[in-house]
PDB file of N, CA and C in Angstrom:
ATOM      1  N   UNK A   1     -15.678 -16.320  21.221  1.00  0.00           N
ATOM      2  CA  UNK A   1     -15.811 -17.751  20.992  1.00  0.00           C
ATOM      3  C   UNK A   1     -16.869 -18.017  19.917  1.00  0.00           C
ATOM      4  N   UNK A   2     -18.157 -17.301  20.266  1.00  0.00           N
ATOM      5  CA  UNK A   2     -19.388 -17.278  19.233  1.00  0.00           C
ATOM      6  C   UNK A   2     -18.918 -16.746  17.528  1.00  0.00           C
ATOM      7  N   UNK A   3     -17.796 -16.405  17.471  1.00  0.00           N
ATOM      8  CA  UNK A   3     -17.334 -15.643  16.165  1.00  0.00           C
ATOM      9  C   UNK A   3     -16.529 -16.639  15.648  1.00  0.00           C
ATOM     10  N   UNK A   4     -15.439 -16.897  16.602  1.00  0.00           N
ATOM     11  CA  UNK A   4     -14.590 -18.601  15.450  1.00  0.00           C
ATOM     12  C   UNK A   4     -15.439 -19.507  15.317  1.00  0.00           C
ATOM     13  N   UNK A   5     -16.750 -19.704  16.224  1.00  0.00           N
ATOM     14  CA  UNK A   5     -17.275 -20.689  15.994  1.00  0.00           C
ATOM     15  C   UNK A   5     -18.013 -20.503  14.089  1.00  0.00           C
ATOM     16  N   UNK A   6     -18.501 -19.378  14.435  1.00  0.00           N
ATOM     17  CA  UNK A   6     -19.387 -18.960  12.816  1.00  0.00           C
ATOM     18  C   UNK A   6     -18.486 -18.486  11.739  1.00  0.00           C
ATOM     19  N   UNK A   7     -16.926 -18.180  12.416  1.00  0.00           N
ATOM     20  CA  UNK A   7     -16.072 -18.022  11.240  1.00  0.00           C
ATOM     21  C   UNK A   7     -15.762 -19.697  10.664  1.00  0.00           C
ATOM     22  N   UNK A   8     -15.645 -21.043  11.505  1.00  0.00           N
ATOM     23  CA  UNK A   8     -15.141 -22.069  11.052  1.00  0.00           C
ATOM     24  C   UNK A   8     -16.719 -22.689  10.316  1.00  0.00           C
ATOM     25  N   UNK A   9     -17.771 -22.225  11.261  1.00  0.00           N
ATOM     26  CA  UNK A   9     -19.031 -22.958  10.140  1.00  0.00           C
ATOM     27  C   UNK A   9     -19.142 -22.435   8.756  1.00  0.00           C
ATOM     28  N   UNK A  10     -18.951 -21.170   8.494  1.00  0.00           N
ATOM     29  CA  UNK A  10     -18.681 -20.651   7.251  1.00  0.00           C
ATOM     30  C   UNK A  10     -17.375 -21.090   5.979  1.00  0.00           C
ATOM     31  N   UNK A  11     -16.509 -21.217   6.844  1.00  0.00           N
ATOM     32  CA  UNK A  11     -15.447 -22.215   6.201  1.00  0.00           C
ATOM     33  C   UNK A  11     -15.527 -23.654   5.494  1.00  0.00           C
ATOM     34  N   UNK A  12     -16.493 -24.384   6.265  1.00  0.00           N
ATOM     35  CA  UNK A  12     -16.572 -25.671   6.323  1.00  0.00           C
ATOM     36  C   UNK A  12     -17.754 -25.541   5.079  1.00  0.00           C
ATOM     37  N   UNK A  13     -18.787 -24.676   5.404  1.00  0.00           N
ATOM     38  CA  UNK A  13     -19.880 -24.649   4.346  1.00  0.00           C
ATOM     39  C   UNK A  13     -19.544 -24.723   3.428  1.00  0.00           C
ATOM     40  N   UNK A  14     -17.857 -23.952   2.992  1.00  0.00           N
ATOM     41  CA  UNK A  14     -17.881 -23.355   1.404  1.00  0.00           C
ATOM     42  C   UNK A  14     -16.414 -24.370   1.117  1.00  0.00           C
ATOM     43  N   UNK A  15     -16.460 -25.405   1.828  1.00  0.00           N
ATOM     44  CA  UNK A  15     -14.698 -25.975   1.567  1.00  0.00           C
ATOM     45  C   UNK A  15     -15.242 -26.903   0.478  1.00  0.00           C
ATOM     46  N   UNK A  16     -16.763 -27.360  -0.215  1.00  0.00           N
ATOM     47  CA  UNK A  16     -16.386 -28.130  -2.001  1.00  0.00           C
ATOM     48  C   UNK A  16     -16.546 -27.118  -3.068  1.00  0.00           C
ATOM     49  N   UNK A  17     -16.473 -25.705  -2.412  1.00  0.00           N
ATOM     50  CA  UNK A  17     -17.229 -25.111  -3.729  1.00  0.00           C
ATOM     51  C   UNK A  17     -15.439 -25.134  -4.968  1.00  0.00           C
ATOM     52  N   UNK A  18     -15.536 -24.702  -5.756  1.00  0.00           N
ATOM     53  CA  UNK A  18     -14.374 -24.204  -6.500  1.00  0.00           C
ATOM     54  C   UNK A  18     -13.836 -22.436  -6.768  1.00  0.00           C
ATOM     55  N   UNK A  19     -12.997 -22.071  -5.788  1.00  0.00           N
ATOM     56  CA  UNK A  19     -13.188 -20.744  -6.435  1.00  0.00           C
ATOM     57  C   UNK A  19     -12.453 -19.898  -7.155  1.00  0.00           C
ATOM     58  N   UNK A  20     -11.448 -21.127  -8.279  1.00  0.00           N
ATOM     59  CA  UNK A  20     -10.759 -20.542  -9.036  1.00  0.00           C
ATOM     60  C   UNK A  20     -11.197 -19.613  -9.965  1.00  0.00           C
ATOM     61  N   UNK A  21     -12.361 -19.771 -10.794  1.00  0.00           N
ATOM     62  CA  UNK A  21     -13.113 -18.909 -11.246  1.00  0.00           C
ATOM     63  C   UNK A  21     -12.999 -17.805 -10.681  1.00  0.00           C
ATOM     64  N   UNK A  22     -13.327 -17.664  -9.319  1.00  0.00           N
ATOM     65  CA  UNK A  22     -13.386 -16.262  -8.383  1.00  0.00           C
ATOM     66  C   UNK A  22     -12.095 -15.722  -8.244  1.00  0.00           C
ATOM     67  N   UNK A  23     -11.406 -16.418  -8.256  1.00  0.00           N
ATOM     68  CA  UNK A  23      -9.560 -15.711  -7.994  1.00  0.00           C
ATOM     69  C   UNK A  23      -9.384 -15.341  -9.526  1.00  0.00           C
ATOM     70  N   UNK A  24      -9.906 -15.863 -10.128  1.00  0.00           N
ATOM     71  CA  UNK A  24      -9.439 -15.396 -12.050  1.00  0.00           C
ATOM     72  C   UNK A  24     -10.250 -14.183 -12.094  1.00  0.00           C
ATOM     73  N   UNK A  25     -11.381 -13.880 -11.436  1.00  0.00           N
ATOM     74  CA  UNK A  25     -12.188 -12.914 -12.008  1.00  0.00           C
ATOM     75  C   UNK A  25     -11.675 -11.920 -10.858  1.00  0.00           C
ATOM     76  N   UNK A  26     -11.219 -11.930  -9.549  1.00  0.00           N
ATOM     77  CA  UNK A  26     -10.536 -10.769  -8.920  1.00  0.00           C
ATOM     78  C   UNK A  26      -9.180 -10.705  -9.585  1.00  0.00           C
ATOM     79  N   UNK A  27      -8.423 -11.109 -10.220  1.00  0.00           N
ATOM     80  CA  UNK A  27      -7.328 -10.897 -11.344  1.00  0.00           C
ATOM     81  C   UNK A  27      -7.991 -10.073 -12.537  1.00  0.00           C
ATOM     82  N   UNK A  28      -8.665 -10.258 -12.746  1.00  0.00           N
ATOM     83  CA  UNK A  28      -9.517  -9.738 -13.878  1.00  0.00           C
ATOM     84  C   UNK A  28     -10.388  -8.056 -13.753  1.00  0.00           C
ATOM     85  N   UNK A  29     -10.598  -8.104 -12.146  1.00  0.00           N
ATOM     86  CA  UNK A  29     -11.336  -6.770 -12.138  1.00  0.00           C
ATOM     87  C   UNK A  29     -10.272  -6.042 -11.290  1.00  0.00           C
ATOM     88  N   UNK A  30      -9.381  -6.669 -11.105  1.00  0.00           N
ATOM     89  CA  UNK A  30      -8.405  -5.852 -10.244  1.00  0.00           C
ATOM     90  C   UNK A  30      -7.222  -5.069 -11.501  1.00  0.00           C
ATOM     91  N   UNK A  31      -7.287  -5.755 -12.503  1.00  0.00           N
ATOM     92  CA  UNK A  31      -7.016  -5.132 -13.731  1.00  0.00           C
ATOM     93  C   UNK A  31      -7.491  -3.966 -14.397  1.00  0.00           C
ATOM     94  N   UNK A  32      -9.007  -4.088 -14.276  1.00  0.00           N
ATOM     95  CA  UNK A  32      -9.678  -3.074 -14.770  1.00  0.00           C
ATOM     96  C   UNK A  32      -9.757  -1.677 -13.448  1.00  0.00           C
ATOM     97  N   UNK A  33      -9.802  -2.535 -12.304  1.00  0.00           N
ATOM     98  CA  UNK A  33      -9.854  -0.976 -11.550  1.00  0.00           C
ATOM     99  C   UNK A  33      -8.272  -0.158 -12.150  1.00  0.00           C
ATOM    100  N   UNK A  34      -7.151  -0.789 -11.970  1.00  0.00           N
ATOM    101  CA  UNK A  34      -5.742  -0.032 -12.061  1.00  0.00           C
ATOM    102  C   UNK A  34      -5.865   0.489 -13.207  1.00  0.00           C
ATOM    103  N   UNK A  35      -6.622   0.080 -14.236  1.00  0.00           N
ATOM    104  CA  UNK A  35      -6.997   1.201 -15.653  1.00  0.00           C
ATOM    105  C   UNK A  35      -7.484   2.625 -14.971  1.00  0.00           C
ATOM    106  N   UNK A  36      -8.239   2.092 -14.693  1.00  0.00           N
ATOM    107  CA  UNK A  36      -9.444   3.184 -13.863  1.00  0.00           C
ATOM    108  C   UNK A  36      -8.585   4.077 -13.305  1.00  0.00           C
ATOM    109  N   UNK A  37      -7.839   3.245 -11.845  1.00  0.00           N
ATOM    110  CA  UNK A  37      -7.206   4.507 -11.497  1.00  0.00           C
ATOM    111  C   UNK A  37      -6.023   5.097 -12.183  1.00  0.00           C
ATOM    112  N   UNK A  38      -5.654   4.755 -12.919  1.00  0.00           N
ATOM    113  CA  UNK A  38      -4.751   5.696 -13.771  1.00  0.00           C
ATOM    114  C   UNK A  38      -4.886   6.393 -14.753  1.00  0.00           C
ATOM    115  N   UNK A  39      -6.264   6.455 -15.135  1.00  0.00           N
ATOM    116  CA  UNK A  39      -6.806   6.752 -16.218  1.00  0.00           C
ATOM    117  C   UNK A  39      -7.210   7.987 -15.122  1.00  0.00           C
ATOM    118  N   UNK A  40      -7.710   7.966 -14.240  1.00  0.00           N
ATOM    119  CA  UNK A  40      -8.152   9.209 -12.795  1.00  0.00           C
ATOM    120  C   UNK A  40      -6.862   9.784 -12.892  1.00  0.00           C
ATOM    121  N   UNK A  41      -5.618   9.477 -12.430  1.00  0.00           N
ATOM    122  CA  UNK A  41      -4.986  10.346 -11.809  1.00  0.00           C
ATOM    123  C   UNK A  41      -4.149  11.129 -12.972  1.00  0.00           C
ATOM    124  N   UNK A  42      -4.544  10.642 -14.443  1.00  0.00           N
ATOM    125  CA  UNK A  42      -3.938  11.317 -15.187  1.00  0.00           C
ATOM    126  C   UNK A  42      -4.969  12.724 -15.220  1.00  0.00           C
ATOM    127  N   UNK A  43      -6.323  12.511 -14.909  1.00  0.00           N
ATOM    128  CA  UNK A  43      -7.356  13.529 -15.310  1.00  0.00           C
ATOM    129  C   UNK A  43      -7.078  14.610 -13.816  1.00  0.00           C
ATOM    130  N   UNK A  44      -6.428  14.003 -12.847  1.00  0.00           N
ATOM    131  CA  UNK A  44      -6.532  15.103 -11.695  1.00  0.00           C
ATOM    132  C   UNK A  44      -5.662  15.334 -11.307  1.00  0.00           C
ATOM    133  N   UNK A  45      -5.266  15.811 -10.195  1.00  0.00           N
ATOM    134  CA  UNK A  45      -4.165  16.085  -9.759  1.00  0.00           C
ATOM    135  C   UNK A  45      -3.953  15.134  -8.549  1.00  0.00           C
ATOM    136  N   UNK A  46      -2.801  14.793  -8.032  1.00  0.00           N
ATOM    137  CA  UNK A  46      -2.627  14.177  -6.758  1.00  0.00           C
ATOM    138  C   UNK A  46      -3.595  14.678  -5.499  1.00  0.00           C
ATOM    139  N   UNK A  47      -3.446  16.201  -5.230  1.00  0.00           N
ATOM    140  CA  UNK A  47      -4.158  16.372  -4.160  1.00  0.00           C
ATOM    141  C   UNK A  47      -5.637  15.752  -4.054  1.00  0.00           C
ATOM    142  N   UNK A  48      -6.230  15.589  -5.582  1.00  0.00           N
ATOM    143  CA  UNK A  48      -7.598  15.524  -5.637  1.00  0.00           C
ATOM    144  C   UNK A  48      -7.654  13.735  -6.054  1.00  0.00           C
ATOM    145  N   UNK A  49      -6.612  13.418  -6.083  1.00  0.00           N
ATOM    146  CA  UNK A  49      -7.048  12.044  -6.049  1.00  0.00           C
ATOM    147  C   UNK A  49      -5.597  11.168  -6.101  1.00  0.00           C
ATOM    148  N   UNK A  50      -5.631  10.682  -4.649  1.00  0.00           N
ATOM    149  CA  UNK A  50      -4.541   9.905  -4.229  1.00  0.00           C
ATOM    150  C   UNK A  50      -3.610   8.558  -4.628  1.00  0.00           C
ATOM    151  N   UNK A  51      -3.805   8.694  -5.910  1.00  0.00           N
ATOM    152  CA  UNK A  51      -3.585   7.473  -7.008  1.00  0.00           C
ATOM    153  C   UNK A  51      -2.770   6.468  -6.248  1.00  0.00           C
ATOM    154  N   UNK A  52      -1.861   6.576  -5.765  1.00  0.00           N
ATOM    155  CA  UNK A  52      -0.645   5.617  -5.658  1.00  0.00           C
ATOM    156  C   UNK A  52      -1.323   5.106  -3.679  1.00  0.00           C
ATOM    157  N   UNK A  53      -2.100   5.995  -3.222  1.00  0.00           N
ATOM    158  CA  UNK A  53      -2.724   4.896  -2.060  1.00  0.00           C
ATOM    159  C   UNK A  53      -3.945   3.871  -2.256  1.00  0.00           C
ATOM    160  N   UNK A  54      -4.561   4.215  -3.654  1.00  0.00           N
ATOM    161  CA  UNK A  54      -5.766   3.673  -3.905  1.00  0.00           C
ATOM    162  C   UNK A  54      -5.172   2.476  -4.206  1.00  0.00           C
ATOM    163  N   UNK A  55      -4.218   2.598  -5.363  1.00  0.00           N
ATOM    164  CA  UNK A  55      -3.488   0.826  -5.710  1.00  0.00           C
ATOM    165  C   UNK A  55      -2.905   0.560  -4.746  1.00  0.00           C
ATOM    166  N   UNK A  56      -2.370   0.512  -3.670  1.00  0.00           N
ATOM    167  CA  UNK A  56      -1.998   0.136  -2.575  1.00  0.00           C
ATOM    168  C   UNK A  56      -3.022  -0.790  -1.857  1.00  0.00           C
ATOM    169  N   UNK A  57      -4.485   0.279  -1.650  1.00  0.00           N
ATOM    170  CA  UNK A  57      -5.110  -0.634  -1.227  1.00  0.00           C
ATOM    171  C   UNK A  57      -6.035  -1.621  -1.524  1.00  0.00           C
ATOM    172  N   UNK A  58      -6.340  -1.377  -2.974  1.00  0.00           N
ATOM    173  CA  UNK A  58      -6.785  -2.400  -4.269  1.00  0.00           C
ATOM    174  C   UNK A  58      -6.254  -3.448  -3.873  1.00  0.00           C
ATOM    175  N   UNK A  59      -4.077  -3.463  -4.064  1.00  0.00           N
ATOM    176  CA  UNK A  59      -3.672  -4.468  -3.940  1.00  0.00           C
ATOM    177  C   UNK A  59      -3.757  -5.570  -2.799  1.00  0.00           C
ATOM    178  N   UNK A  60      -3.956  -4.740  -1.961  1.00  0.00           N
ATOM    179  CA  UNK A  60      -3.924  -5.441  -0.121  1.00  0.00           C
ATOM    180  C   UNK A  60      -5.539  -6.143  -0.060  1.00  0.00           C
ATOM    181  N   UNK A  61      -6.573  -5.359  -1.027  1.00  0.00           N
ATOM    182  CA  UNK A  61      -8.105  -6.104  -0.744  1.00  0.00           C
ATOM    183  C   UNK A  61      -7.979  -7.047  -1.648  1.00  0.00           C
ATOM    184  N   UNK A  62      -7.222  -7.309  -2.970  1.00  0.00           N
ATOM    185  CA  UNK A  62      -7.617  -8.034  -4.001  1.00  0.00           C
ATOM    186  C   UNK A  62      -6.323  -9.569  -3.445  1.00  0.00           C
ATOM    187  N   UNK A  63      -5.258  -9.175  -2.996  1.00  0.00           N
ATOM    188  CA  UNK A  63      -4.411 -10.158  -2.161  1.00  0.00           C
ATOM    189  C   UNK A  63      -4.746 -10.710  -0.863  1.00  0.00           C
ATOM    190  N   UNK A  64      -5.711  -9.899  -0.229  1.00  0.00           N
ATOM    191  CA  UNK A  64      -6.271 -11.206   1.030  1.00  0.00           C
ATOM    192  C   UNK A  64      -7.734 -11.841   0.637  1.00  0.00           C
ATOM    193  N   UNK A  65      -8.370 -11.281  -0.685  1.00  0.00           N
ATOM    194  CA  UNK A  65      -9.291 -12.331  -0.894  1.00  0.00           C
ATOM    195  C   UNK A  65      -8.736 -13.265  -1.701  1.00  0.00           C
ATOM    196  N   UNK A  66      -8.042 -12.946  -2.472  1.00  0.00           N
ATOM    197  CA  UNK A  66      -7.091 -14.041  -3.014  1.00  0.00           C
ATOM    198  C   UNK A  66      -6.618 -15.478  -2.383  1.00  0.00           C
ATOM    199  N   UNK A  67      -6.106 -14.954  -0.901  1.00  0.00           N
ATOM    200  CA  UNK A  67      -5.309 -15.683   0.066  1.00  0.00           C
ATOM    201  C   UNK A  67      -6.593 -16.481   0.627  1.00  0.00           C
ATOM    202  N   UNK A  68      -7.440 -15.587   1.326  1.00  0.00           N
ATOM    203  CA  UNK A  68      -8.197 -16.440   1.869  1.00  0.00           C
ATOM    204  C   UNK A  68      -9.461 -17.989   0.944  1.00  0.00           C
ATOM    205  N   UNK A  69      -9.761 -17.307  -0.137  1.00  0.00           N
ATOM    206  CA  UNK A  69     -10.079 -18.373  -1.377  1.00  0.00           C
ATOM    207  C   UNK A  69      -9.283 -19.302  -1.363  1.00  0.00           C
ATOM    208  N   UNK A  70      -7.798 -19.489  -1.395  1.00  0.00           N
ATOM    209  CA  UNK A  70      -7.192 -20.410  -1.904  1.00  0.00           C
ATOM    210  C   UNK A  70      -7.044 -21.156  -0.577  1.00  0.00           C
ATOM    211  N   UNK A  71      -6.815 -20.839   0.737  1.00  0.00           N
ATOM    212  CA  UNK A  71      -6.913 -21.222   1.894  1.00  0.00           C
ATOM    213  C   UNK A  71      -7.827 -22.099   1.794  1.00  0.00           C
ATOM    214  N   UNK A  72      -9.088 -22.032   1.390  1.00  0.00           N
ATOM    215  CA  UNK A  72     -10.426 -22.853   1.527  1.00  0.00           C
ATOM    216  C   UNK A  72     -10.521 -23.608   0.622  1.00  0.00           C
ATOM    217  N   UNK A  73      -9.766 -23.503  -0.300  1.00  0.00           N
ATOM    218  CA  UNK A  73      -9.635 -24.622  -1.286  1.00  0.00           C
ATOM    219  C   UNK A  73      -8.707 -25.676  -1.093  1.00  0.00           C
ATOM    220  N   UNK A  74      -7.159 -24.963  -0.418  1.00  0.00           N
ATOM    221  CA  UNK A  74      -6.470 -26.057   0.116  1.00  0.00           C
ATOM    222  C   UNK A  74      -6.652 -26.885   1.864  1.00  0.00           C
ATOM    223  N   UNK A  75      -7.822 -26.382   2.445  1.00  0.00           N
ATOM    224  CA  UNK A  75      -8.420 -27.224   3.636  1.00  0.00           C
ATOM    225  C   UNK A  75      -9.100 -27.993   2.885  1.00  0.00           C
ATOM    226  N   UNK A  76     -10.044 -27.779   1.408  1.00  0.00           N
ATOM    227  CA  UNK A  76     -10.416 -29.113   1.004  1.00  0.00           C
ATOM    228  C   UNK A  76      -9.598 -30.307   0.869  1.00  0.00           C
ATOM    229  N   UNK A  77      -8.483 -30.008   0.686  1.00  0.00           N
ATOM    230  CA  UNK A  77      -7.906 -31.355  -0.156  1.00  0.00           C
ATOM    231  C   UNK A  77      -7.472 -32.679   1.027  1.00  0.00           C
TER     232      UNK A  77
END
């Protein structure tokens, strides 16, 4: 109960900020990591570096902060 309560005060704190900026700039570094890792897995081998689970999970961290940003922007409106 003590946790939705401090998950919704945290919500409410940040519902005027703007965080399109922040969704442009995780578009932006989520770009530069997939350089990164492909620029890795050309230098190693699969065993030594798991290329195709790392963008997997790039994509899944950079798509629920995504989700949840825009969530808090559309409880502002």
């Amino acid at each position: 109960m003590e946790q939705s309560n401090q998950k919704e005060e945290l919500l409410l704190s940040h519902q005027k900020e703007d965080f399109q900026p922040v969704i442009e700039a995780i578009d932006d570094w989520q770009g530069i990591f997939e350089i990164a890792l492909d620029t890795a897995a050309q230098l190693l081998p699969p065993e030594q570096f798991p290329a195709t689970d790392l963008q997997a999970s790039l994509a899944e961290m950079c798509n629920l902060l995504r989700d949840v940003l825009s969530q808090c922007k559309l409880q502002e409106r």
